[in-house]
Structures are given as C-alpha cells and as structure tokens.
Protein backbone atom coordinates (compact mmCIF):
# COMPACT_ATOMS: atom_id res chain seq x y z
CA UNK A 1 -172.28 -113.09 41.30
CA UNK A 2 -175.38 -114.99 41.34
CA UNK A 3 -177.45 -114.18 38.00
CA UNK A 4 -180.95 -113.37 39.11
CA UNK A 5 -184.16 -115.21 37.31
CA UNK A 6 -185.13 -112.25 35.70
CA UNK A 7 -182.52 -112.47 33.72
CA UNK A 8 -182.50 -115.45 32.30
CA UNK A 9 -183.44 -115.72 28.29
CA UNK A 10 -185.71 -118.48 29.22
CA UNK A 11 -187.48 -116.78 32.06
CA UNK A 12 -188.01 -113.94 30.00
CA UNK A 13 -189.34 -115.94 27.33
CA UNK A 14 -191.82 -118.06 29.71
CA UNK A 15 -193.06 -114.44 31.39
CA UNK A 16 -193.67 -112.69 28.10
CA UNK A 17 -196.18 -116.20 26.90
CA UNK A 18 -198.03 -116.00 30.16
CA UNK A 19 -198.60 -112.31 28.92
CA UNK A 20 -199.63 -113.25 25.57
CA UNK A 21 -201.96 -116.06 27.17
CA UNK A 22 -203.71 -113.81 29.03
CA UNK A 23 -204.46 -111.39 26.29
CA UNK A 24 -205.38 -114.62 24.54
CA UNK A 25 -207.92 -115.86 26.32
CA UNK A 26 -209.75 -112.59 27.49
CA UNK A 27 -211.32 -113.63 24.02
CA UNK A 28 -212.67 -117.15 25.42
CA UNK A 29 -216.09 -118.00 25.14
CA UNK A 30 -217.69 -116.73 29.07
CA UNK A 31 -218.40 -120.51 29.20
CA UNK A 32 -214.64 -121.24 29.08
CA UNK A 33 -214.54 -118.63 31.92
CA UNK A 34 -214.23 -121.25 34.93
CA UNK A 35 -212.91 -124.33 32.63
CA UNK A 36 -210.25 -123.51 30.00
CA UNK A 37 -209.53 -120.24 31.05
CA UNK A 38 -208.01 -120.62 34.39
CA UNK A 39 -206.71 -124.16 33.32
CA UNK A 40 -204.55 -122.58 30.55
CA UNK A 41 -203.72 -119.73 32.61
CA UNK A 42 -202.33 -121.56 35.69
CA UNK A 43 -200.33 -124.06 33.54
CA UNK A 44 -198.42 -120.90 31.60
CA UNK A 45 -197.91 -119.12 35.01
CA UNK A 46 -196.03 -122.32 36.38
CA UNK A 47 -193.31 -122.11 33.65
CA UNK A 48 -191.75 -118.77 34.93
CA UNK A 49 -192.48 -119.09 38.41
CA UNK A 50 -190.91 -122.78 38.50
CA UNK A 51 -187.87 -121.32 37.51
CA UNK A 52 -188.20 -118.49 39.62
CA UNK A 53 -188.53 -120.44 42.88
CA UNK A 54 -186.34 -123.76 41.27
CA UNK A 55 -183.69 -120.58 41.09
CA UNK A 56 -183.34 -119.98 44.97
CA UNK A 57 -183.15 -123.92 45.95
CA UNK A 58 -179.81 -124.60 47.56
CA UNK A 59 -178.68 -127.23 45.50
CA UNK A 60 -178.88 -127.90 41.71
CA UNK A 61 -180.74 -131.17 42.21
CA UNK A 62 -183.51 -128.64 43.52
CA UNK A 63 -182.88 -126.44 40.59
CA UNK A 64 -183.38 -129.04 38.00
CA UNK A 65 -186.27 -130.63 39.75
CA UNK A 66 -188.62 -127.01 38.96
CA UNK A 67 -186.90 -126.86 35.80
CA UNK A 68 -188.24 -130.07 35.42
CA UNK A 69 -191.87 -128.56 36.51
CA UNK A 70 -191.88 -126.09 34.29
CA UNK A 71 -191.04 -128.44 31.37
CA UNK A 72 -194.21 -130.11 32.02
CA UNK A 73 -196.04 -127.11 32.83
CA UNK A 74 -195.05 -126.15 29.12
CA UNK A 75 -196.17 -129.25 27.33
CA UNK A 76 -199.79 -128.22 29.73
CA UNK A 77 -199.76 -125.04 28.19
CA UNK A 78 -199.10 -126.49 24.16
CA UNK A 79 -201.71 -128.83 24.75
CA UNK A 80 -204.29 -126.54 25.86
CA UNK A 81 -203.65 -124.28 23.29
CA UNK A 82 -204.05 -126.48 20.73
CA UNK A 83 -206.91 -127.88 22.29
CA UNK A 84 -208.60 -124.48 22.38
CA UNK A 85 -207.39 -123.89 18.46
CA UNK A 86 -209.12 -127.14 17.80
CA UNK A 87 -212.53 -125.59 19.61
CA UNK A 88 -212.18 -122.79 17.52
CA UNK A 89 -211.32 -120.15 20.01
CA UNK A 90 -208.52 -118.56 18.14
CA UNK A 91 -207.24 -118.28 14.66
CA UNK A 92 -204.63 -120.84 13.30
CA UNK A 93 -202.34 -118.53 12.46
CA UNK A 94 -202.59 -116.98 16.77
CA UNK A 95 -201.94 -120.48 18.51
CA UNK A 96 -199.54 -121.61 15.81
CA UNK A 97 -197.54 -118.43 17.22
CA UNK A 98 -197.56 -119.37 20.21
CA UNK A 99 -196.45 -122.76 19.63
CA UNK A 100 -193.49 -121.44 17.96
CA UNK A 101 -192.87 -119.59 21.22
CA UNK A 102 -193.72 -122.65 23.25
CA UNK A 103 -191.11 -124.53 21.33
CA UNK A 104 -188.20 -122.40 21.48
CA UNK A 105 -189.13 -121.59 25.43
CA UNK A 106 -188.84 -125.79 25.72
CA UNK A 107 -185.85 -126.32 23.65
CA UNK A 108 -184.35 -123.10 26.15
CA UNK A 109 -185.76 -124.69 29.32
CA UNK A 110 -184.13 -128.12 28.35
CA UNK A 111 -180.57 -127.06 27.82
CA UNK A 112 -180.75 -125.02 30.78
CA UNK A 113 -181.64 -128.53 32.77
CA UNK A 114 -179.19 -129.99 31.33
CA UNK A 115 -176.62 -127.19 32.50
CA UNK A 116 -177.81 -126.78 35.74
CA UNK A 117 -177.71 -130.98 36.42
CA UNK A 118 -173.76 -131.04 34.93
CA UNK A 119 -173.70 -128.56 38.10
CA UNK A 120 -173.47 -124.87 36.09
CA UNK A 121 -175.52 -122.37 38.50
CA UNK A 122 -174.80 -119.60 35.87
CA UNK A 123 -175.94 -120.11 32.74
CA UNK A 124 -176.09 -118.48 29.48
CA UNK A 125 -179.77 -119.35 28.72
C-alpha cells in the first residue's frame, strides 16, 4: 500500500511550521505586509507541498528532486526567520523555537532523500 503524504512525520512536521508561521507573522509590522510577510509565508508553504506533489511523481528521481525543493525551501524559511528576529519582529525565545522545529523538519527531510534516492517509496519518516 502506498503511504499517503499526510502521513509522513516530516510532512506533518513541515504543515504544522507553516501554521505556526502564519500565526507568526500576523504580528509583522503592516509595512512587512507586502515584503517579509508573503516572502516568509510562500517559502514555509513550499516545504509541505514539495513533498506533497514530489510524493505522486512516478519515479523516485522525481521524488527526491521536490524533496530536494523543499530542503531549500527550508533553509528560505530559517533565514527569514532569523532575519525577521534580527529586525526585531519577534522575541528570541519565538524564532529560536522555530528554528528548533526547522532543524529537526531538515534533519527529517534529509534522511527521507536519502531513502527515497536508495529507491525506498515507503518510508518510516
């Protein structure tokens, strides 16, 4: 049986940051509103919905290639949350959080690569 996205620790993971991101940067400065904002936003949504759509490719080279997306849609998402830490848009203690998260979603997102390019379309992660 095919495991569906959803289900996937990793996906999971990736969906509930973009949630936390969200409620994040409802806070923003309204100048933010059409710069960081969206920016931040768009490169967190691309994590789970690369692996969503890498998910239904045909062949594992496909698989890994939006795995691959999202992995760089992740390092986006660090940077612009510590660039908006650095601006002074959230506390220390908020974005360090979310690094955490970001970390463990990468090291996740990584090994699942890894399985899916050795040819493993079920995997644990």
């Amino acid at each position: 049986m095919i495991q569906r996205f959803t289900d996937l620790k990793v996906w999971q993971k990736a969906h509930a940051l973009v949630l936390e991101v969200h409620r994040l940067t409802v806070t923003f400065p309204a100048e933010e509103r059409y710069v960081l904002t969206p920016q931040l936003r768009r490169a967190a949504i691309s994590v789970p919905a690369n692996i969503a759509e890498g998910s239904k490719r045909r062949s594992n080279n496909e698989y890994a290639h939006h795995l691959n997306i999202a992995e760089g849609s992740l390092a986006e998402t660090e940077y612009l949350l510590v660039l908006a830490r650095d601006l002074g848009y959230a506390t220390r203690e908020r974005i360090e959080g979310l690094l955490a998260e970001i970390d463990q979603a990468a090291r996740m997102l990584n090994a699942l690569r890894t399985k899916v390019e050795a040819g493993s379309r079920t995997p644990a992660e």
